[in-house]
PDB file of N, CA and C in Angstrom:
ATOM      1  N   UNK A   1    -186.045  -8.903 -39.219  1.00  0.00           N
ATOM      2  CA  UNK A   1    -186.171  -8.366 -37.880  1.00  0.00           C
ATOM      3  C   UNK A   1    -187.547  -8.755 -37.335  1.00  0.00           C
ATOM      4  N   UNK A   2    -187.104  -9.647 -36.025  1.00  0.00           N
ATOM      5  CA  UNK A   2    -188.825  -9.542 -35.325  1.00  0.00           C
ATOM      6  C   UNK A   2    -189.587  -8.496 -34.318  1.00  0.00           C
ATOM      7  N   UNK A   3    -190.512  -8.282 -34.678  1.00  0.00           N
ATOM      8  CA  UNK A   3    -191.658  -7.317 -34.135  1.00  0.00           C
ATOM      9  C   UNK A   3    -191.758  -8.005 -32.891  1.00  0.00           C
ATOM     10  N   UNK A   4    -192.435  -7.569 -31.418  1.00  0.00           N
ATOM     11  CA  UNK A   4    -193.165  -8.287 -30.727  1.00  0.00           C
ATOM     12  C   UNK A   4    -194.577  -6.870 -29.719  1.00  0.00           C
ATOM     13  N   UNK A   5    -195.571  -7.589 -29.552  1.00  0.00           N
ATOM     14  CA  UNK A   5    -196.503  -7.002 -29.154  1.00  0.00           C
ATOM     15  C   UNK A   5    -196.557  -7.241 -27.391  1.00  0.00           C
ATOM     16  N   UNK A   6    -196.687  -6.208 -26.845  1.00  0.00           N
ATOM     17  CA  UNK A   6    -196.373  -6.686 -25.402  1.00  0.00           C
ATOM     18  C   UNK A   6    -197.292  -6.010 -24.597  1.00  0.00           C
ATOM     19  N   UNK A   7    -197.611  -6.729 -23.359  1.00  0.00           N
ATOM     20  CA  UNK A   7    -198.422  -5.521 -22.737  1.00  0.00           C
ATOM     21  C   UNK A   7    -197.964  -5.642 -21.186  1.00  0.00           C
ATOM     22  N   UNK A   8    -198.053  -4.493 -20.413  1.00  0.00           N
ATOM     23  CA  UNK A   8    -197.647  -4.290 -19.574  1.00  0.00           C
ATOM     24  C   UNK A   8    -198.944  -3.535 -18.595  1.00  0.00           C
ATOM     25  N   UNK A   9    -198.463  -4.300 -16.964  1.00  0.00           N
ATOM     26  CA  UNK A   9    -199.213  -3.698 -15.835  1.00  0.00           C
ATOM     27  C   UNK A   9    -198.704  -2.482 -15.407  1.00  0.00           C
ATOM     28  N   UNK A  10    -199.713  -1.631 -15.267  1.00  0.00           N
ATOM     29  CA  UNK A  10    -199.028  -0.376 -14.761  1.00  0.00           C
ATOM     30  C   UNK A  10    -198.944  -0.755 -13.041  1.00  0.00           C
ATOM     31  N   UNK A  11    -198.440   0.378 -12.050  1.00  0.00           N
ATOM     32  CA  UNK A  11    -198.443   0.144 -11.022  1.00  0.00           C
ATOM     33  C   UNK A  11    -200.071   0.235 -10.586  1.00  0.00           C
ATOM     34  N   UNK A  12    -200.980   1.263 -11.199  1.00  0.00           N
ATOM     35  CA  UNK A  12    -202.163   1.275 -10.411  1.00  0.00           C
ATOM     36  C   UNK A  12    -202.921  -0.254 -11.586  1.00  0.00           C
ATOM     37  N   UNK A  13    -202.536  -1.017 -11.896  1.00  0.00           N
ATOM     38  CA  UNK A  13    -203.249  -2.323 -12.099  1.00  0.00           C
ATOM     39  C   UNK A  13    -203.968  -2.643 -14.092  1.00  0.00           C
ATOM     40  N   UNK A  14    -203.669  -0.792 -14.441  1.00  0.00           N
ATOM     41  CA  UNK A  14    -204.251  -0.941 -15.811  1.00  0.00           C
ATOM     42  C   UNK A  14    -203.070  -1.512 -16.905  1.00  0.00           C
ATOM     43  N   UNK A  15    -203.550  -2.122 -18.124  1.00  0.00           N
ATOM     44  CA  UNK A  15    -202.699  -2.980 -18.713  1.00  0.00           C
ATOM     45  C   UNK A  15    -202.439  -1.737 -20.373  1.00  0.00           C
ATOM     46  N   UNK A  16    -201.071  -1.474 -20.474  1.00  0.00           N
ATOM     47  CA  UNK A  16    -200.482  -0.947 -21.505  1.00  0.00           C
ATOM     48  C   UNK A  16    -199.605  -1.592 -22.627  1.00  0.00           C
ATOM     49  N   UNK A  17    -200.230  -1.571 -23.890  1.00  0.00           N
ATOM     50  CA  UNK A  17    -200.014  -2.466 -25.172  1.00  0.00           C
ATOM     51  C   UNK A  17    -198.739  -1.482 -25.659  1.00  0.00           C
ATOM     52  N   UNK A  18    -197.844  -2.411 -26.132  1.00  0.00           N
ATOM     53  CA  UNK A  18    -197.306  -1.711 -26.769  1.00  0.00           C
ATOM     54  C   UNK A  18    -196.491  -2.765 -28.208  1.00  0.00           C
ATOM     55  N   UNK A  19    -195.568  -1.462 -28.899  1.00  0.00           N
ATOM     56  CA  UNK A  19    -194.819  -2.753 -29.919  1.00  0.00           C
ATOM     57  C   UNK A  19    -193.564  -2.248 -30.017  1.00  0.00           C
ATOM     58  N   UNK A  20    -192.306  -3.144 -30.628  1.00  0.00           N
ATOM     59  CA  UNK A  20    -190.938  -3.339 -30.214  1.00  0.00           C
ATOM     60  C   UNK A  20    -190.298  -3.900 -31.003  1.00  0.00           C
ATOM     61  N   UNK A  21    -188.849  -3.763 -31.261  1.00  0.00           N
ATOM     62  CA  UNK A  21    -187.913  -5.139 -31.743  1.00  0.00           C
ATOM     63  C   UNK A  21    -187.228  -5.250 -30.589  1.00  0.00           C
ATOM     64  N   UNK A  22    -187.229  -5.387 -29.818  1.00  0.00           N
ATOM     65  CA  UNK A  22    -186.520  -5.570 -28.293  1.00  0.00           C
ATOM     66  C   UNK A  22    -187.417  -5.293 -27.221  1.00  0.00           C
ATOM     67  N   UNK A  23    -187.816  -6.137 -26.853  1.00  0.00           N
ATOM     68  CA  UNK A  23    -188.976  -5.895 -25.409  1.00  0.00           C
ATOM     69  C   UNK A  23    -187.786  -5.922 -23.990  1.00  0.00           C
ATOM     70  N   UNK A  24    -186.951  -6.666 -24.104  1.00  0.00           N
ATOM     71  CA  UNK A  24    -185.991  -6.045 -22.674  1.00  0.00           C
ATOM     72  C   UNK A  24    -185.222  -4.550 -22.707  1.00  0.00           C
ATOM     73  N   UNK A  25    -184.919  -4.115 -23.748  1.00  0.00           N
ATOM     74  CA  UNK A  25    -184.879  -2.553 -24.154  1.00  0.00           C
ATOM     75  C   UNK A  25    -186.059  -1.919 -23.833  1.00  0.00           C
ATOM     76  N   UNK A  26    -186.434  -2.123 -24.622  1.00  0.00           N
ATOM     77  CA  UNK A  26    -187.845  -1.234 -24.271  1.00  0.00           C
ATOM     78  C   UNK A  26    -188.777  -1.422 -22.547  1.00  0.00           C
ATOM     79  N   UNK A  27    -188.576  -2.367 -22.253  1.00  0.00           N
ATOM     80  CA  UNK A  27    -188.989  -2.408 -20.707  1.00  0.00           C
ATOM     81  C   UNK A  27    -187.799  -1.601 -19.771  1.00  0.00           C
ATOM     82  N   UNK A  28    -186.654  -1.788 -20.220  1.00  0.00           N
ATOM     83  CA  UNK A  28    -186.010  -0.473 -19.344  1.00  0.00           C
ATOM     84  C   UNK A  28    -186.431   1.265 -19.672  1.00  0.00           C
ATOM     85  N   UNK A  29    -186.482   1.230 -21.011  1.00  0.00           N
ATOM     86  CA  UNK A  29    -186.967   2.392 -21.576  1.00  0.00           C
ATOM     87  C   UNK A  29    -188.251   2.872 -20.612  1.00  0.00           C
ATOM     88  N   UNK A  30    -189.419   1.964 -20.696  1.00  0.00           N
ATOM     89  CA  UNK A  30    -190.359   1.843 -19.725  1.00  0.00           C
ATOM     90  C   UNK A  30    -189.523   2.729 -18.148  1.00  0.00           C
ATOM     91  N   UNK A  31    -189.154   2.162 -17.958  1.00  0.00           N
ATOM     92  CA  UNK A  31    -188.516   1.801 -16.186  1.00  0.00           C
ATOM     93  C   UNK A  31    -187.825   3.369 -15.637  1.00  0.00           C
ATOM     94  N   UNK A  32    -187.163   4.063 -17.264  1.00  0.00           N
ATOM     95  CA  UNK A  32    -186.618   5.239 -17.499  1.00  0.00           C
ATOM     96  C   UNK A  32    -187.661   6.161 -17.769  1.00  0.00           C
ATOM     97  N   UNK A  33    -187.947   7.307 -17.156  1.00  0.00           N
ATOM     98  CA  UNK A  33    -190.004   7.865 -17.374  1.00  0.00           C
ATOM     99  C   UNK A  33    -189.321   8.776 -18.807  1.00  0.00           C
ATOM    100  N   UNK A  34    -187.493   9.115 -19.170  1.00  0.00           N
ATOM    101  CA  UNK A  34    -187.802   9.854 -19.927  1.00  0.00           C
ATOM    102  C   UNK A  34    -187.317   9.452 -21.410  1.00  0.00           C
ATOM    103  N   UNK A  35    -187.197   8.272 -21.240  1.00  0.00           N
ATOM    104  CA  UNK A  35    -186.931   7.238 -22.919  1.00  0.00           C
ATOM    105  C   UNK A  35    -188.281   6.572 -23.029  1.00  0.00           C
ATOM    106  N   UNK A  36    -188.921   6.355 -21.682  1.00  0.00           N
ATOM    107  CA  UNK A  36    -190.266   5.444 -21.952  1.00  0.00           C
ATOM    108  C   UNK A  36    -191.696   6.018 -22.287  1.00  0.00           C
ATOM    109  N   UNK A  37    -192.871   5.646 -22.380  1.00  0.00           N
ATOM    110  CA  UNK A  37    -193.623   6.091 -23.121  1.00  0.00           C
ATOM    111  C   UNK A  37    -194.776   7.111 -22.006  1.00  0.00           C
ATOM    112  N   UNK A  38    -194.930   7.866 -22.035  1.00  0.00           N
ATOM    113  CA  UNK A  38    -195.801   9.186 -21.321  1.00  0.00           C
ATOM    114  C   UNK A  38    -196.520   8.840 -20.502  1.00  0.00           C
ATOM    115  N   UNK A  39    -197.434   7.550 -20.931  1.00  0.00           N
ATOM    116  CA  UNK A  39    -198.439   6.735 -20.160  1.00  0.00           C
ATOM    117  C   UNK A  39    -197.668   6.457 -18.457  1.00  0.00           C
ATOM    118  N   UNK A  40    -196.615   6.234 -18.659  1.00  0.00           N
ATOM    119  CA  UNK A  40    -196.142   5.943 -17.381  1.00  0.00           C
ATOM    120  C   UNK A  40    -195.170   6.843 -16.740  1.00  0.00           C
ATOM    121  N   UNK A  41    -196.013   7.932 -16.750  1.00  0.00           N
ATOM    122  CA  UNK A  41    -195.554   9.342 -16.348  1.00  0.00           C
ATOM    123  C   UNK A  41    -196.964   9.438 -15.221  1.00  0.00           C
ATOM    124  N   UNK A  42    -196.399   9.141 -13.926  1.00  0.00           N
ATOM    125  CA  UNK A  42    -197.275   9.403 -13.184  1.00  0.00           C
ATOM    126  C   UNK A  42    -198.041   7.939 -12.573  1.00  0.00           C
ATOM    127  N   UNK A  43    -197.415   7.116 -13.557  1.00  0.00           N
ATOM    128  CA  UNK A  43    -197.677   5.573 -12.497  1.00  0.00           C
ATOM    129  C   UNK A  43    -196.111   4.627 -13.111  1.00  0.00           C
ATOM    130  N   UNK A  44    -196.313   3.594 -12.829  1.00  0.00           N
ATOM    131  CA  UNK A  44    -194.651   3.048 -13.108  1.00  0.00           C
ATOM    132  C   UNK A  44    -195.086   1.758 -13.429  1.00  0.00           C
ATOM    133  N   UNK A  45    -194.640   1.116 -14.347  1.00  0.00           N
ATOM    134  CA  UNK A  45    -194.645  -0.191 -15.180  1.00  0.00           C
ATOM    135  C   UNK A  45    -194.433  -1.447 -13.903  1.00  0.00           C
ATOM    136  N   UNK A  46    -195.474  -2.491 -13.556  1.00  0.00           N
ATOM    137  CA  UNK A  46    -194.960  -3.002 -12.720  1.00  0.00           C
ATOM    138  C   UNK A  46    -194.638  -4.640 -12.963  1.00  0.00           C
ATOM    139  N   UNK A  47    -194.981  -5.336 -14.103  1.00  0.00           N
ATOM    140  CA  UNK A  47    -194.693  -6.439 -14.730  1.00  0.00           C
ATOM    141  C   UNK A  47    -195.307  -6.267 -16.177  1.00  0.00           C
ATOM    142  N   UNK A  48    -194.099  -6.926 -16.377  1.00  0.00           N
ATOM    143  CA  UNK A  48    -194.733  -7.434 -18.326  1.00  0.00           C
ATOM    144  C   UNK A  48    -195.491  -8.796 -18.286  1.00  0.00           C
ATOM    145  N   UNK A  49    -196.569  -8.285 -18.429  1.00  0.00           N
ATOM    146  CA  UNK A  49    -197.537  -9.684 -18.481  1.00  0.00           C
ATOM    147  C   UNK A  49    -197.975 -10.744 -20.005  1.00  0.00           C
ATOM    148  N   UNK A  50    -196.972  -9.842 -20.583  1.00  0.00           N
ATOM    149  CA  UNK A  50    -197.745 -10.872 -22.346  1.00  0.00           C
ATOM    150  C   UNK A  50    -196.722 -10.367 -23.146  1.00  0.00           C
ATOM    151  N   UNK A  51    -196.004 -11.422 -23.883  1.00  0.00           N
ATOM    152  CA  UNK A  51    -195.213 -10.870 -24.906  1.00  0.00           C
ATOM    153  C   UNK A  51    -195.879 -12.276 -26.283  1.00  0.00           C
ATOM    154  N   UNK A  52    -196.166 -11.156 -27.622  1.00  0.00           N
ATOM    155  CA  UNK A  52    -196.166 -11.826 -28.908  1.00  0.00           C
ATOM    156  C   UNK A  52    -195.200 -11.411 -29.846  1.00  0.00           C
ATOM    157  N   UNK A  53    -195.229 -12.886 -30.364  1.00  0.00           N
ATOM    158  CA  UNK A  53    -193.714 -12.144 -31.850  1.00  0.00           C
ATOM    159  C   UNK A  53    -194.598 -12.271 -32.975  1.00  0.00           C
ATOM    160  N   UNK A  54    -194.329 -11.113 -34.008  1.00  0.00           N
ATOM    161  CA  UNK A  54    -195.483 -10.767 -34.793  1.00  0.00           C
ATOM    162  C   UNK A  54    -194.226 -11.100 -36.471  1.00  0.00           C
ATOM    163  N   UNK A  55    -194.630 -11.114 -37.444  1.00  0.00           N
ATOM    164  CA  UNK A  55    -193.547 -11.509 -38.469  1.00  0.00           C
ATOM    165  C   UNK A  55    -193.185  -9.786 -38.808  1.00  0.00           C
ATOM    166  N   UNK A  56    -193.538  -8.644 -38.972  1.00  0.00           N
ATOM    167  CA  UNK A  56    -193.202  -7.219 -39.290  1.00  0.00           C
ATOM    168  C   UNK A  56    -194.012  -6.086 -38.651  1.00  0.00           C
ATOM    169  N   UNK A  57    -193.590  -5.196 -38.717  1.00  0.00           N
ATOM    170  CA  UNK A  57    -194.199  -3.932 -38.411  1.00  0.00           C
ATOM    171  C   UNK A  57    -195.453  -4.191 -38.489  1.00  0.00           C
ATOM    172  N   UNK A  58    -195.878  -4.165 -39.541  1.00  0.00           N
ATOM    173  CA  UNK A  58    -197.521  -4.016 -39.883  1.00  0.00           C
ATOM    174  C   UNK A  58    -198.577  -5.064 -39.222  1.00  0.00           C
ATOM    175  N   UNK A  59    -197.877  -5.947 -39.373  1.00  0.00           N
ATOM    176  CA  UNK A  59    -198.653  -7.460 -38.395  1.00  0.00           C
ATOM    177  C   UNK A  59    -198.325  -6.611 -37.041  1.00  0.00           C
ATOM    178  N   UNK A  60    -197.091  -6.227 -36.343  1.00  0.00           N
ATOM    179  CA  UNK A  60    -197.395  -5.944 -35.163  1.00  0.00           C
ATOM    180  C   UNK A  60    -198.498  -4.855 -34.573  1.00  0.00           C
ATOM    181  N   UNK A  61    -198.398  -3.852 -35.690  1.00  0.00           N
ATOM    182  CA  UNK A  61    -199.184  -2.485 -35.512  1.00  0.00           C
ATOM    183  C   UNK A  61    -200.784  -3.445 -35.117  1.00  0.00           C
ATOM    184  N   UNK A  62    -200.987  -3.823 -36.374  1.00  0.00           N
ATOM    185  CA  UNK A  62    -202.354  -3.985 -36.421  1.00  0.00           C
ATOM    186  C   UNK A  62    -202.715  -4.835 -34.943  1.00  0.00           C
ATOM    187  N   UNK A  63    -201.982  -6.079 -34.593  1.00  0.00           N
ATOM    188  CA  UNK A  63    -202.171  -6.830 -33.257  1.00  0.00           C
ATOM    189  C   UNK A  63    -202.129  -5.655 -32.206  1.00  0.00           C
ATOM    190  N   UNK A  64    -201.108  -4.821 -31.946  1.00  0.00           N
ATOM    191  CA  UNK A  64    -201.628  -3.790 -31.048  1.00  0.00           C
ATOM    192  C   UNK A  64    -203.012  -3.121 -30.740  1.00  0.00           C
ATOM    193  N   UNK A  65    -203.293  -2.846 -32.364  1.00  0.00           N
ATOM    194  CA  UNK A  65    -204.287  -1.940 -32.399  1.00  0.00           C
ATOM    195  C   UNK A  65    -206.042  -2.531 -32.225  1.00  0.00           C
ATOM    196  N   UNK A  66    -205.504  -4.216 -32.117  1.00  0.00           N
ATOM    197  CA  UNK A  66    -206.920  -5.005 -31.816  1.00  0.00           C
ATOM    198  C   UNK A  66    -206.782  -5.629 -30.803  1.00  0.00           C
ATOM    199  N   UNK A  67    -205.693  -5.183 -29.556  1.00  0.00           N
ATOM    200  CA  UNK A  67    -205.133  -5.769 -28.108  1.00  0.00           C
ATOM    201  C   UNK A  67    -206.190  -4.743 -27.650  1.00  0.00           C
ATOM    202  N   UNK A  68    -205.623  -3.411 -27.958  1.00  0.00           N
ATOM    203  CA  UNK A  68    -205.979  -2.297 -27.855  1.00  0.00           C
ATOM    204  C   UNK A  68    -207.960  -2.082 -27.317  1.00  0.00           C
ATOM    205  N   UNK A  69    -208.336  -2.430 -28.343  1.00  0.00           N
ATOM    206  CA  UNK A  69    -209.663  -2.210 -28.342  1.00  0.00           C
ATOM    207  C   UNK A  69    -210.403  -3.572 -27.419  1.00  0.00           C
ATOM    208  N   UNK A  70    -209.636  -4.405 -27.217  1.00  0.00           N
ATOM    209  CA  UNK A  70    -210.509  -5.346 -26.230  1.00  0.00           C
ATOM    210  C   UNK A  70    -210.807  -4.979 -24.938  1.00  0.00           C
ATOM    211  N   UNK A  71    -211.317  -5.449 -24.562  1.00  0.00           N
ATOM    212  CA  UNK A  71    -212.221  -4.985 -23.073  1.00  0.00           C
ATOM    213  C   UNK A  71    -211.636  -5.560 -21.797  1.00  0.00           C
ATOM    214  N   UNK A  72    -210.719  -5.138 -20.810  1.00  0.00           N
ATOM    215  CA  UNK A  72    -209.943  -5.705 -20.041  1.00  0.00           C
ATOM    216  C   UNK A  72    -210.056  -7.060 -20.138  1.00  0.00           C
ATOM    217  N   UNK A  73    -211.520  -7.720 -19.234  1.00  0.00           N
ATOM    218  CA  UNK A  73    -211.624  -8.605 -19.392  1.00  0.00           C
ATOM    219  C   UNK A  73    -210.724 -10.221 -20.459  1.00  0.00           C
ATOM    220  N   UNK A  74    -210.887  -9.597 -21.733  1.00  0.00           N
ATOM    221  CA  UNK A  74    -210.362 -10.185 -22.714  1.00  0.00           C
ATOM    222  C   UNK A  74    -208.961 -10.175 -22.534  1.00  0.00           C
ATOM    223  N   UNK A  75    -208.482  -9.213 -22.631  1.00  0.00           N
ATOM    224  CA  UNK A  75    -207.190  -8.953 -21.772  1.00  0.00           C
ATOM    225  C   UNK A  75    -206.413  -9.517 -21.460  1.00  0.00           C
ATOM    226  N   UNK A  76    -207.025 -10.129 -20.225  1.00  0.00           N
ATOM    227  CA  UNK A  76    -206.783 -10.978 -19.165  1.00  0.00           C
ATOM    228  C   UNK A  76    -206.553 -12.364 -19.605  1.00  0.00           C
ATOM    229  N   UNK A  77    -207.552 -12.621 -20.637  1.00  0.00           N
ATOM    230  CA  UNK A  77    -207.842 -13.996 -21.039  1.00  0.00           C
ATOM    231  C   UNK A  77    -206.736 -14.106 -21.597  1.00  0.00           C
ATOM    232  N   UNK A  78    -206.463 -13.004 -22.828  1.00  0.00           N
ATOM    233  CA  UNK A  78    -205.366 -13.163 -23.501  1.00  0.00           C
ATOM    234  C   UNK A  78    -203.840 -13.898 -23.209  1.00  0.00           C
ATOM    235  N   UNK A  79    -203.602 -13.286 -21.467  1.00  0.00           N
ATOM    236  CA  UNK A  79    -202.394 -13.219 -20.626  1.00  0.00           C
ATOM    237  C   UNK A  79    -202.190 -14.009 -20.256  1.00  0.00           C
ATOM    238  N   UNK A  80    -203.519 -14.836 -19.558  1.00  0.00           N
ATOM    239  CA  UNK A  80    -203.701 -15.998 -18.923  1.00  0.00           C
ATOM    240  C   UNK A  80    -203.719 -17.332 -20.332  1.00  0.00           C
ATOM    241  N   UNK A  81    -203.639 -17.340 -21.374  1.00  0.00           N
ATOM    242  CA  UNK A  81    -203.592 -18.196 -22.337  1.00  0.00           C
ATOM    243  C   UNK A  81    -202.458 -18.097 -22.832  1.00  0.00           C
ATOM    244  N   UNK A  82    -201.744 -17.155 -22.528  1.00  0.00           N
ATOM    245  CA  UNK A  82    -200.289 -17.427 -22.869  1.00  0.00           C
ATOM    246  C   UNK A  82    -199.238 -17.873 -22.064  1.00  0.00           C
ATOM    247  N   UNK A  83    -198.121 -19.100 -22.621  1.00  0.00           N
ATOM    248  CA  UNK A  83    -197.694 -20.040 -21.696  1.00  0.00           C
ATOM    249  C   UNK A  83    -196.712 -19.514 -20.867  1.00  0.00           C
ATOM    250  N   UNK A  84    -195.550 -19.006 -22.061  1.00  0.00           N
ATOM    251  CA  UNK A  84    -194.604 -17.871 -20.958  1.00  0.00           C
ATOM    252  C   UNK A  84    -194.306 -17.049 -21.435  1.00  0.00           C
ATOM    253  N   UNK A  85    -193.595 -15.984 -20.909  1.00  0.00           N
ATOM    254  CA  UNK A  85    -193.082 -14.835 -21.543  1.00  0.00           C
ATOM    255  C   UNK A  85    -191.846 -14.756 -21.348  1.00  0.00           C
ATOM    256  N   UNK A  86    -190.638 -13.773 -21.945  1.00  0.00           N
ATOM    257  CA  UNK A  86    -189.227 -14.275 -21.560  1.00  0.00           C
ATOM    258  C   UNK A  86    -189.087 -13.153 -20.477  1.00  0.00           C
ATOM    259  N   UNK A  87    -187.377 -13.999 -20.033  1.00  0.00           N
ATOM    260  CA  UNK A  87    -187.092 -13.040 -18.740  1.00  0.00           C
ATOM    261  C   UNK A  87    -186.754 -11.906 -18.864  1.00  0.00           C
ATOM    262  N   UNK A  88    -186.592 -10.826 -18.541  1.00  0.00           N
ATOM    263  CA  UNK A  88    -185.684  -9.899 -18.568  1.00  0.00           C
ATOM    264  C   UNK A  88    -185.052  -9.475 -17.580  1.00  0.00           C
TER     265      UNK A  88
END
């Protein structure tokens, strides 16, 4: 089973990491305020800007958890260095 690490624009512009075995599931989940994750309780998911496929859980956790701690900036770089992301 593949993992993938994804991050998403909220509507007010801040970027939310998350992890998955289905990122088009889980972006409706998103889209749904009460399957999706709390963070977007009170603003609304407005593009998926970065999707990575990670080989398991633990590779994905940890890539979250060092998406996580970068400084928008980096972020950005990250998003912008990646070629595409799929449709949903």
């Amino acid at each position: 089973m593949s993992w993938f690490v994804y991050i998403i624009e909220g509507s007010d512009t801040n970027l939310y990491t998350g992890i998955t075995t289905d990122v088009k599931r889980r972006w409706h989940e998103h889209l749904n305020l009460k399957a999706g994750a709390k963070y977007f309780r009170g603003r609304k998911p407005k593009v998926l800007v970065f999707v990575e496929a990670c080989e398991n859980r633990s590779e994905a956790s940890k890539r979250e958890a060092y998406i996580k701690k970068l400084p928008r900036v980096e972020k950005l770089r990250l998003i912008q260095a990646q070629t595409s992301i799929p449709e949903l």
